[in-house]
C-alpha atoms as a PDB file:
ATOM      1  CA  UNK A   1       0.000   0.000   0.000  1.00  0.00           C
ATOM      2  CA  UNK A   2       3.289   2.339   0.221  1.00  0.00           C
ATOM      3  CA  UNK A   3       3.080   2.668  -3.520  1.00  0.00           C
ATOM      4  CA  UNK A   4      -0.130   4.567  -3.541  1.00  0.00           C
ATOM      5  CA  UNK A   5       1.700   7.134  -1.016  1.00  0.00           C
ATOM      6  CA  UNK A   6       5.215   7.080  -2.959  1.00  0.00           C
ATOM      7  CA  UNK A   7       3.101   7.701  -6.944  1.00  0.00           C
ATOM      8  CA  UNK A   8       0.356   9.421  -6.104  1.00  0.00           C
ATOM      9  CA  UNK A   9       1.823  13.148  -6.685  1.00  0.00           C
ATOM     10  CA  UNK A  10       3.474  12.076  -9.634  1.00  0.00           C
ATOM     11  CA  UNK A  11      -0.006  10.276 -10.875  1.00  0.00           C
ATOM     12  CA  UNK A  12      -2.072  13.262 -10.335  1.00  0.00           C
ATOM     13  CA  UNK A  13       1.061  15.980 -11.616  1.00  0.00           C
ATOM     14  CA  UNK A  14       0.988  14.090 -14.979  1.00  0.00           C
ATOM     15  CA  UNK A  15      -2.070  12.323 -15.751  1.00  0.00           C
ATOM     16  CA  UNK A  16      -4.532  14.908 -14.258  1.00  0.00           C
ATOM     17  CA  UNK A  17      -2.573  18.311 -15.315  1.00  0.00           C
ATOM     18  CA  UNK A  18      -1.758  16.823 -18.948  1.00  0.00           C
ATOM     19  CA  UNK A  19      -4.737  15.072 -19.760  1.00  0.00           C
ATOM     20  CA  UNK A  20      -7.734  16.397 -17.964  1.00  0.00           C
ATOM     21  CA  UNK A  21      -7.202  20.045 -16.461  1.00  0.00           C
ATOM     22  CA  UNK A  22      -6.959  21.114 -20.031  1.00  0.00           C
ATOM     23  CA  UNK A  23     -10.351  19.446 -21.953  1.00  0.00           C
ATOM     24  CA  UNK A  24     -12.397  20.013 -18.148  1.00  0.00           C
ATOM     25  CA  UNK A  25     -15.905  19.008 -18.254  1.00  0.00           C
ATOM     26  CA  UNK A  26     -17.872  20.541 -15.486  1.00  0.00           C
ATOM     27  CA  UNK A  27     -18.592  24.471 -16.123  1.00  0.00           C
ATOM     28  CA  UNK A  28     -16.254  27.062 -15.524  1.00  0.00           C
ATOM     29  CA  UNK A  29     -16.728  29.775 -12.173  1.00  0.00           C
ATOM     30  CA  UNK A  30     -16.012  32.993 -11.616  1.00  0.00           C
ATOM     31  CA  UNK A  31     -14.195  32.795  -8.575  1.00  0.00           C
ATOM     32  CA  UNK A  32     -11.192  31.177  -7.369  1.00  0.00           C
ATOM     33  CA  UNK A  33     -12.798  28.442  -5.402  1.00  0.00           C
ATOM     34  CA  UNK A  34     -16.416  27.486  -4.508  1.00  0.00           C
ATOM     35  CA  UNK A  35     -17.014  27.188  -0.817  1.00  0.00           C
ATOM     36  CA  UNK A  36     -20.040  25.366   0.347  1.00  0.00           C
ATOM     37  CA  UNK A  37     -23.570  26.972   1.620  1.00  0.00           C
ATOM     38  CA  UNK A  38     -22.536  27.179   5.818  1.00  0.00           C
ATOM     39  CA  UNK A  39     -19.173  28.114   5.585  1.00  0.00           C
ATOM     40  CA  UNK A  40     -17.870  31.423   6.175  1.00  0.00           C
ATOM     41  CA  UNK A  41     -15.151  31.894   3.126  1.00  0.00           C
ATOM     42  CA  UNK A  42     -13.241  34.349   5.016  1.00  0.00           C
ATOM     43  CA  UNK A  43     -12.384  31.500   7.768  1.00  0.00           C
ATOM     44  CA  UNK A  44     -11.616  28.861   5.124  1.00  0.00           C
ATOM     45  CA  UNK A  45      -7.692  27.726   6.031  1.00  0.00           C
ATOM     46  CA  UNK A  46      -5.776  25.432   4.107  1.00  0.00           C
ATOM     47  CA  UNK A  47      -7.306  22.257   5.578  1.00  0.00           C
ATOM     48  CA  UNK A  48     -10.133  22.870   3.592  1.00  0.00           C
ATOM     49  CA  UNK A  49      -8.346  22.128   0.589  1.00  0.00           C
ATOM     50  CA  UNK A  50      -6.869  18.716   1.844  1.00  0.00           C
ATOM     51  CA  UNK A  51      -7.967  15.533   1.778  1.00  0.00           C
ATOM     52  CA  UNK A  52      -6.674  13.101   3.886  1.00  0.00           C
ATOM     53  CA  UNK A  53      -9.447  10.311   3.109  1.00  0.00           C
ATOM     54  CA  UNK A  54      -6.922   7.902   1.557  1.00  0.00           C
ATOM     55  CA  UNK A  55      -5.035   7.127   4.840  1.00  0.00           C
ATOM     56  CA  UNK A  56      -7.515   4.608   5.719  1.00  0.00           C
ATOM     57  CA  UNK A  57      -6.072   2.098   2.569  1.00  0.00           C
ATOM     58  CA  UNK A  58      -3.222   1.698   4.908  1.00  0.00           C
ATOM     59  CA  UNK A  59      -4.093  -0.701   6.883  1.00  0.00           C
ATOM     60  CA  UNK A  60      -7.366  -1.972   4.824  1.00  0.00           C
ATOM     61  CA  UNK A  61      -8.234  -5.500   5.126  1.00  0.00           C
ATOM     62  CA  UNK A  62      -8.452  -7.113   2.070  1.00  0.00           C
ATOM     63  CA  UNK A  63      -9.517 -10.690   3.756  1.00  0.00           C
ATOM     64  CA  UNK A  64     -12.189 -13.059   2.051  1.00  0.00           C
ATOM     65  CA  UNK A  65     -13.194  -9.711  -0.468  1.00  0.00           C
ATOM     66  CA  UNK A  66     -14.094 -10.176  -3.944  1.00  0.00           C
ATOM     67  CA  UNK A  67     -14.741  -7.058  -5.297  1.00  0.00           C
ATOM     68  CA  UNK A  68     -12.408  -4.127  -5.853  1.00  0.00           C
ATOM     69  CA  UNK A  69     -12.271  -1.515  -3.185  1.00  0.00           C
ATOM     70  CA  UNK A  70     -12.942   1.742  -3.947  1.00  0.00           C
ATOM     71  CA  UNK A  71     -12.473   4.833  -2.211  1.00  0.00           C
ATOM     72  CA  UNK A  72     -13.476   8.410  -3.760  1.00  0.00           C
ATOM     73  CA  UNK A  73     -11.877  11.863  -3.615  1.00  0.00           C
ATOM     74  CA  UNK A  74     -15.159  13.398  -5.564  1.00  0.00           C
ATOM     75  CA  UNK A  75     -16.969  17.095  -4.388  1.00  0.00           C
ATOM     76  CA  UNK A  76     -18.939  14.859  -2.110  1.00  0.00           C
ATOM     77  CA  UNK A  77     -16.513  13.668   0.108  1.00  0.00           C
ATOM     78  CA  UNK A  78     -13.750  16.435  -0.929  1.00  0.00           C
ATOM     79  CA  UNK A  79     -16.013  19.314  -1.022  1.00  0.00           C
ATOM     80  CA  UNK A  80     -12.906  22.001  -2.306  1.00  0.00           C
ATOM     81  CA  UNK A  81     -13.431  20.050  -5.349  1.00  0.00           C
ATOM     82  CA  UNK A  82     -16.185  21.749  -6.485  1.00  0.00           C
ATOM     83  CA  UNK A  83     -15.954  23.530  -9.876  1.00  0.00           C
ATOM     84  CA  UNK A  84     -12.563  22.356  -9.890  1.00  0.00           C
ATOM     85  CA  UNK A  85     -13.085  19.752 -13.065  1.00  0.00           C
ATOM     86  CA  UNK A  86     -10.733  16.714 -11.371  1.00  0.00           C
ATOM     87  CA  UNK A  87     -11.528  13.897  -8.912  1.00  0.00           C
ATOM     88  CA  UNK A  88      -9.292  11.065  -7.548  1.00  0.00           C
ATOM     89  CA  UNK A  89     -10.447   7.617  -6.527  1.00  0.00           C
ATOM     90  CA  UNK A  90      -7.963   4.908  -5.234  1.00  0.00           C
ATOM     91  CA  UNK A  91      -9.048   1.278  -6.039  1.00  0.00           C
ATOM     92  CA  UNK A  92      -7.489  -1.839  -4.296  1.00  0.00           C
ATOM     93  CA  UNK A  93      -8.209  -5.608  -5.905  1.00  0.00           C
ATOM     94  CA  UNK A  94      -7.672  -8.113  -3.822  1.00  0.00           C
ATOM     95  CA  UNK A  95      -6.109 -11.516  -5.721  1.00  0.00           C
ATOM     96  CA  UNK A  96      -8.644 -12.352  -8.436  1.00  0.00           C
ATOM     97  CA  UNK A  97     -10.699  -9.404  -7.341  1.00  0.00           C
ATOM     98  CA  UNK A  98     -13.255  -7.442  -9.699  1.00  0.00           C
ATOM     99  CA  UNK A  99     -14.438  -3.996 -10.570  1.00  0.00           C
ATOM    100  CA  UNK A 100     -17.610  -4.878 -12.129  1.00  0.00           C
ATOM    101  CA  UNK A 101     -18.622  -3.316 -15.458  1.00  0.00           C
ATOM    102  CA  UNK A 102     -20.078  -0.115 -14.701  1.00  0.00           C
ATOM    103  CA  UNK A 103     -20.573   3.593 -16.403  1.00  0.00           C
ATOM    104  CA  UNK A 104     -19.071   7.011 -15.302  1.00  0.00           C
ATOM    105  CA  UNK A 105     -21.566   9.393 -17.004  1.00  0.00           C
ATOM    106  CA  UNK A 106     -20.070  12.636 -16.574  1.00  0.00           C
ATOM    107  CA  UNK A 107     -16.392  11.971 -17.814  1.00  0.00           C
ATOM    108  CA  UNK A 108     -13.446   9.971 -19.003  1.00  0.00           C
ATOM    109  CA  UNK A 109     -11.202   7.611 -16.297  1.00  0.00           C
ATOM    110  CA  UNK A 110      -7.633   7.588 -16.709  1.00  0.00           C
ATOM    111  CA  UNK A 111      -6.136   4.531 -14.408  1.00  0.00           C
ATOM    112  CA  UNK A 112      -3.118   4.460 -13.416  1.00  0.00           C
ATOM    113  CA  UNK A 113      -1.224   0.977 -12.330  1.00  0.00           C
ATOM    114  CA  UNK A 114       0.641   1.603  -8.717  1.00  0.00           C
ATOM    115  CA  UNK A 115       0.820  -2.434  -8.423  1.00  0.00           C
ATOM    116  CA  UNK A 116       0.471  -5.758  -9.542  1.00  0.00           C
ATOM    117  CA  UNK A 117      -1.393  -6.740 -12.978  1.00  0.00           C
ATOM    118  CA  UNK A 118      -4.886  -5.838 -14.226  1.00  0.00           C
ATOM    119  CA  UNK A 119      -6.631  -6.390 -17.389  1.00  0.00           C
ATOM    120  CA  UNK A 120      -8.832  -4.229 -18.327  1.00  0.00           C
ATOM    121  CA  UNK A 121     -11.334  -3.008 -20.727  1.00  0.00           C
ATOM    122  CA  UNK A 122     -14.367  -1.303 -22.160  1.00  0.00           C
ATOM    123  CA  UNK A 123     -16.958  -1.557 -24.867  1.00  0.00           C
ATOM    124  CA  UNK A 124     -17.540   1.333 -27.128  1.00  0.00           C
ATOM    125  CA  UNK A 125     -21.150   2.293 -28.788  1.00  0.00           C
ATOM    126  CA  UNK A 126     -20.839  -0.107 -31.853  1.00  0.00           C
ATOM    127  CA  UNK A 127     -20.441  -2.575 -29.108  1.00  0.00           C
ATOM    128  CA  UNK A 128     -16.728  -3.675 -29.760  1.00  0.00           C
ATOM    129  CA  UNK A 129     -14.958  -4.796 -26.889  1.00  0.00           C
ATOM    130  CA  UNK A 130     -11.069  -3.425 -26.479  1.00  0.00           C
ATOM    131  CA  UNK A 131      -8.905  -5.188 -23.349  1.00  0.00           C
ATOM    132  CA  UNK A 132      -5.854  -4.742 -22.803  1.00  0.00           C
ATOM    133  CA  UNK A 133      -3.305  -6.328 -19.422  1.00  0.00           C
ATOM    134  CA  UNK A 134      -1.864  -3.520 -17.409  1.00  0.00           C
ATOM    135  CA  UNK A 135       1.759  -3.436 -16.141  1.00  0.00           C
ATOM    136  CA  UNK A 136       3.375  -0.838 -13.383  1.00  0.00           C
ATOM    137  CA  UNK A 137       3.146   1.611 -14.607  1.00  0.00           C
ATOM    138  CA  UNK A 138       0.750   1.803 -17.298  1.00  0.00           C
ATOM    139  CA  UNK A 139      -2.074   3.964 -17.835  1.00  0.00           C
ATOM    140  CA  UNK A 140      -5.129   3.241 -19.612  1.00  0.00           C
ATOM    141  CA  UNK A 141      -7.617   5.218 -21.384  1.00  0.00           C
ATOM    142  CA  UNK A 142     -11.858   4.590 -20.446  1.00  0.00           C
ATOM    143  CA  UNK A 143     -13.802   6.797 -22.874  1.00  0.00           C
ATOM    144  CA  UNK A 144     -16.406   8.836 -21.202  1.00  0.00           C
ATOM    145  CA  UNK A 145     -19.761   7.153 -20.672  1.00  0.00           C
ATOM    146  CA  UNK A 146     -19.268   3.845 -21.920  1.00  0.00           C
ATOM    147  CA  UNK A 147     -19.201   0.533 -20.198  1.00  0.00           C
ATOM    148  CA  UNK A 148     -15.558  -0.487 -18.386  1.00  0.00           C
ATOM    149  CA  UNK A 149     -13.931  -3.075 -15.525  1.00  0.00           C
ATOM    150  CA  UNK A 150     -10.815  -4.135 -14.198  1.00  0.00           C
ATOM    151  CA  UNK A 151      -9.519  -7.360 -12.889  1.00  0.00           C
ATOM    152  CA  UNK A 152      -6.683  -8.705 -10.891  1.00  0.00           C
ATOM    153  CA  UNK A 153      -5.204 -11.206 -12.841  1.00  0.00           C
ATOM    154  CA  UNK A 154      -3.429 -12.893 -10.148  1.00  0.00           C
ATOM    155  CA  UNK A 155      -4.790 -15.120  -7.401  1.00  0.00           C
ATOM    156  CA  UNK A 156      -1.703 -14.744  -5.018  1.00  0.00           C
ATOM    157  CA  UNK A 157      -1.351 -10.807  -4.662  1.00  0.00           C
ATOM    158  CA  UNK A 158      -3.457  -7.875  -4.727  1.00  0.00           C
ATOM    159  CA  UNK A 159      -3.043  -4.635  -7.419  1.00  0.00           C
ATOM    160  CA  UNK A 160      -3.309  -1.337  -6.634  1.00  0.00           C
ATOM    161  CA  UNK A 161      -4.656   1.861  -8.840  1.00  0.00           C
ATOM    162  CA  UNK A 162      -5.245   5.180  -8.966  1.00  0.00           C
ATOM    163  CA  UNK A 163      -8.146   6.705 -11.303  1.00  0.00           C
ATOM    164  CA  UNK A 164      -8.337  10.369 -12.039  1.00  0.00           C
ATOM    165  CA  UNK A 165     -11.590  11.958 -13.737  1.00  0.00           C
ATOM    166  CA  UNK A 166     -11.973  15.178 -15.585  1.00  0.00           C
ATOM    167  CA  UNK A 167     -14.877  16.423 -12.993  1.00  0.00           C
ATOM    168  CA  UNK A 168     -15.781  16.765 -10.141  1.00  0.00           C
ATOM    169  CA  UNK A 169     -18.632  14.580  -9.808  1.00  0.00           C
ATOM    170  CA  UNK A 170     -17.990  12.229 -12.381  1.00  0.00           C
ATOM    171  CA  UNK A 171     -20.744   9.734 -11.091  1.00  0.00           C
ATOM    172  CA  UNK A 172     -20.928   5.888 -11.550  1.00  0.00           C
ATOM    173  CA  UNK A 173     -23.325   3.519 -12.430  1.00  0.00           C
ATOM    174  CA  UNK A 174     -22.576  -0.146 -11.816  1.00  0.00           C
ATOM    175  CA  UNK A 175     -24.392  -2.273 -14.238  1.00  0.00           C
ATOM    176  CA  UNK A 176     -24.800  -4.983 -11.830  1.00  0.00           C
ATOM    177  CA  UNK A 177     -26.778  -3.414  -8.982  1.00  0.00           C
ATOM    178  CA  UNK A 178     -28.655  -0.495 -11.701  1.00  0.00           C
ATOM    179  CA  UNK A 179     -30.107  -3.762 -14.177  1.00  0.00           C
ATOM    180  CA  UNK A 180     -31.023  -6.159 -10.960  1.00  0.00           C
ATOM    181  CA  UNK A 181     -31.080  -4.204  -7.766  1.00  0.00           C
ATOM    182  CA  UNK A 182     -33.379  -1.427  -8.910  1.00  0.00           C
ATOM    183  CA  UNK A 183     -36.600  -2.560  -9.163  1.00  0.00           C
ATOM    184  CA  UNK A 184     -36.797  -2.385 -13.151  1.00  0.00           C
ATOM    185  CA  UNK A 185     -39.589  -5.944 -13.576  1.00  0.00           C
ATOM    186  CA  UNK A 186     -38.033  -9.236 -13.448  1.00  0.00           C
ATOM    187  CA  UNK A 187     -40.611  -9.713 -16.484  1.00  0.00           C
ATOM    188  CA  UNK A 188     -38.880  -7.125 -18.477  1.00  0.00           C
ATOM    189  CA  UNK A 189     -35.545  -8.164 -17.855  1.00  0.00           C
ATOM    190  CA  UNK A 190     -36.261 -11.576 -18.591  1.00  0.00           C
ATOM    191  CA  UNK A 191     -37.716 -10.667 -21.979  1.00  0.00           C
ATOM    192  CA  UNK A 192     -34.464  -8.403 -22.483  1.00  0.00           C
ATOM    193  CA  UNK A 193     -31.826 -10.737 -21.295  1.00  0.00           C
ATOM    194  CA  UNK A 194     -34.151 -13.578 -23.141  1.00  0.00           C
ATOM    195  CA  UNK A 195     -34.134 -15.775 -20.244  1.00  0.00           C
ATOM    196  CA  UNK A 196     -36.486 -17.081 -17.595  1.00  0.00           C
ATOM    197  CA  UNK A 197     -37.929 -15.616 -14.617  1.00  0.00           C
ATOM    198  CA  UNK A 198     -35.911 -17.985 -12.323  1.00  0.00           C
ATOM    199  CA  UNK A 199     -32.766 -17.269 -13.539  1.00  0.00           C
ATOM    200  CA  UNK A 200     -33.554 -13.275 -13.089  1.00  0.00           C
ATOM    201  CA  UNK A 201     -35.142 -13.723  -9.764  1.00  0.00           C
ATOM    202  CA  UNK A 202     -32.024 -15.482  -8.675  1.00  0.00           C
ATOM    203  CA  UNK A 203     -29.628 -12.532  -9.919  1.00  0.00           C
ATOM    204  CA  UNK A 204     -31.998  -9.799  -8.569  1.00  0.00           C
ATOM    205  CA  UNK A 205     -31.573 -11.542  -5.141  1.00  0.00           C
ATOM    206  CA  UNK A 206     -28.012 -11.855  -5.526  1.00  0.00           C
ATOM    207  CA  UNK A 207     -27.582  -8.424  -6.181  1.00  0.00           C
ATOM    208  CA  UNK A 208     -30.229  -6.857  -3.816  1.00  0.00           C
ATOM    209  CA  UNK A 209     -27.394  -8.443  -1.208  1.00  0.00           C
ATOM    210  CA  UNK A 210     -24.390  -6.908  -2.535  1.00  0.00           C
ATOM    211  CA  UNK A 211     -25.935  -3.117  -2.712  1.00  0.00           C
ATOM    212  CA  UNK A 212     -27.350  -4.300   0.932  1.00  0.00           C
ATOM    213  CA  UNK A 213     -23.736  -5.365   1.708  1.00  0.00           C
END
């Protein structure tokens, strides 16, 4: 976990200032920084614009977990962020650990390999899929809006990432949990997924216990 420490300045310094800070998404302001409704901006110090969220990966236990963990630097939990057009979110796998295919509607990802090996890919809108197996330390492109995951590739060792986003609030949706954990008919998806109602009812239950989880 010391690598995330040891690259994260240089992952942000050249991925985020190069790639994102110049093509920002979210719409400009007319001030130097937004402070939020409460706050008194002539008592804001410089602990308002740090973030010290990531110190709990330290010591994270990765035991018995399948999916990736991911922990987010966005407006919400960083509020400085705000009008700022960049968020941060660091992602541990543990061996053979997942991040499920999901969507990030509001701007591009750039990852960022700190450790181990991860393949990873996305599908674009004429549905072709592009993968590619990420070395330290790579970086890797996920277009804005369109379907992506990662995976650990190795059973014996965990990987470690950083993604950076061109906004703010880039928001995810995690295909997963939005198709069987939101309440959309188990006759519809059946009809869509052209399956039976078992087999949906089963993944609607699985899933109603992961977004419980």
């Amino acid at each position: 976990m010391g690598k995330i420490c040891s690259f994260i300045a240089l992952a942000i310094i050249m991925a985020l200032a190069n790639s994102f800070l110049g093509n920002a998404g979210d719409p400009d302001i007319l001030k130097d920084f937004l402070v939020p409704l409460g706050l008194d901006p002539t008592n804001i110090t410089s602990d308002f614009f740090t973030y010290t969220g990531f110190r709990e990966l330290v010591n994270v236990n990765i035991t018995g977990k399948t999916a990736a963990i991911v922990t987010k630097a966005s407006m919400k939990e960083f509020p400085a962020l705000e009008g700022q057009s960049v968020s941060v979110a660091a992602l541990i796998y543990p061996p053979s650990g997942i991040n499920p295919p999901h969507v990030h509607p509001r701007s591009a990802e750039l990852l960022i390999l700190l450790e181990g090996v991860l393949e990873v890919g996305f599908v674009d809108s004429t549905n072709k899929l592009f993968v590619q197996t990420l070395q330290v330390p790579d970086m890797f492109i996920f277009p804005k809006g369109l379907v992506h995951f990662q995976v650990n590739t190795r059973s014996d060792s965990p990987a470690y990432a950083l993604g950076m986003f061109g906004s703010a609030n880039a928001g995810t949706v995690p295909l997963p949990t939005t198709l069987f954990a939101s309440g959309i008919s188990a006759d519809i998806l059946a009809k869509a997924f052209k399956t039976d109602l078992e087999t949906i009812t089963k993944l609607i239950a699985a899933n109603n216990v992961t977004k419980a989880a």
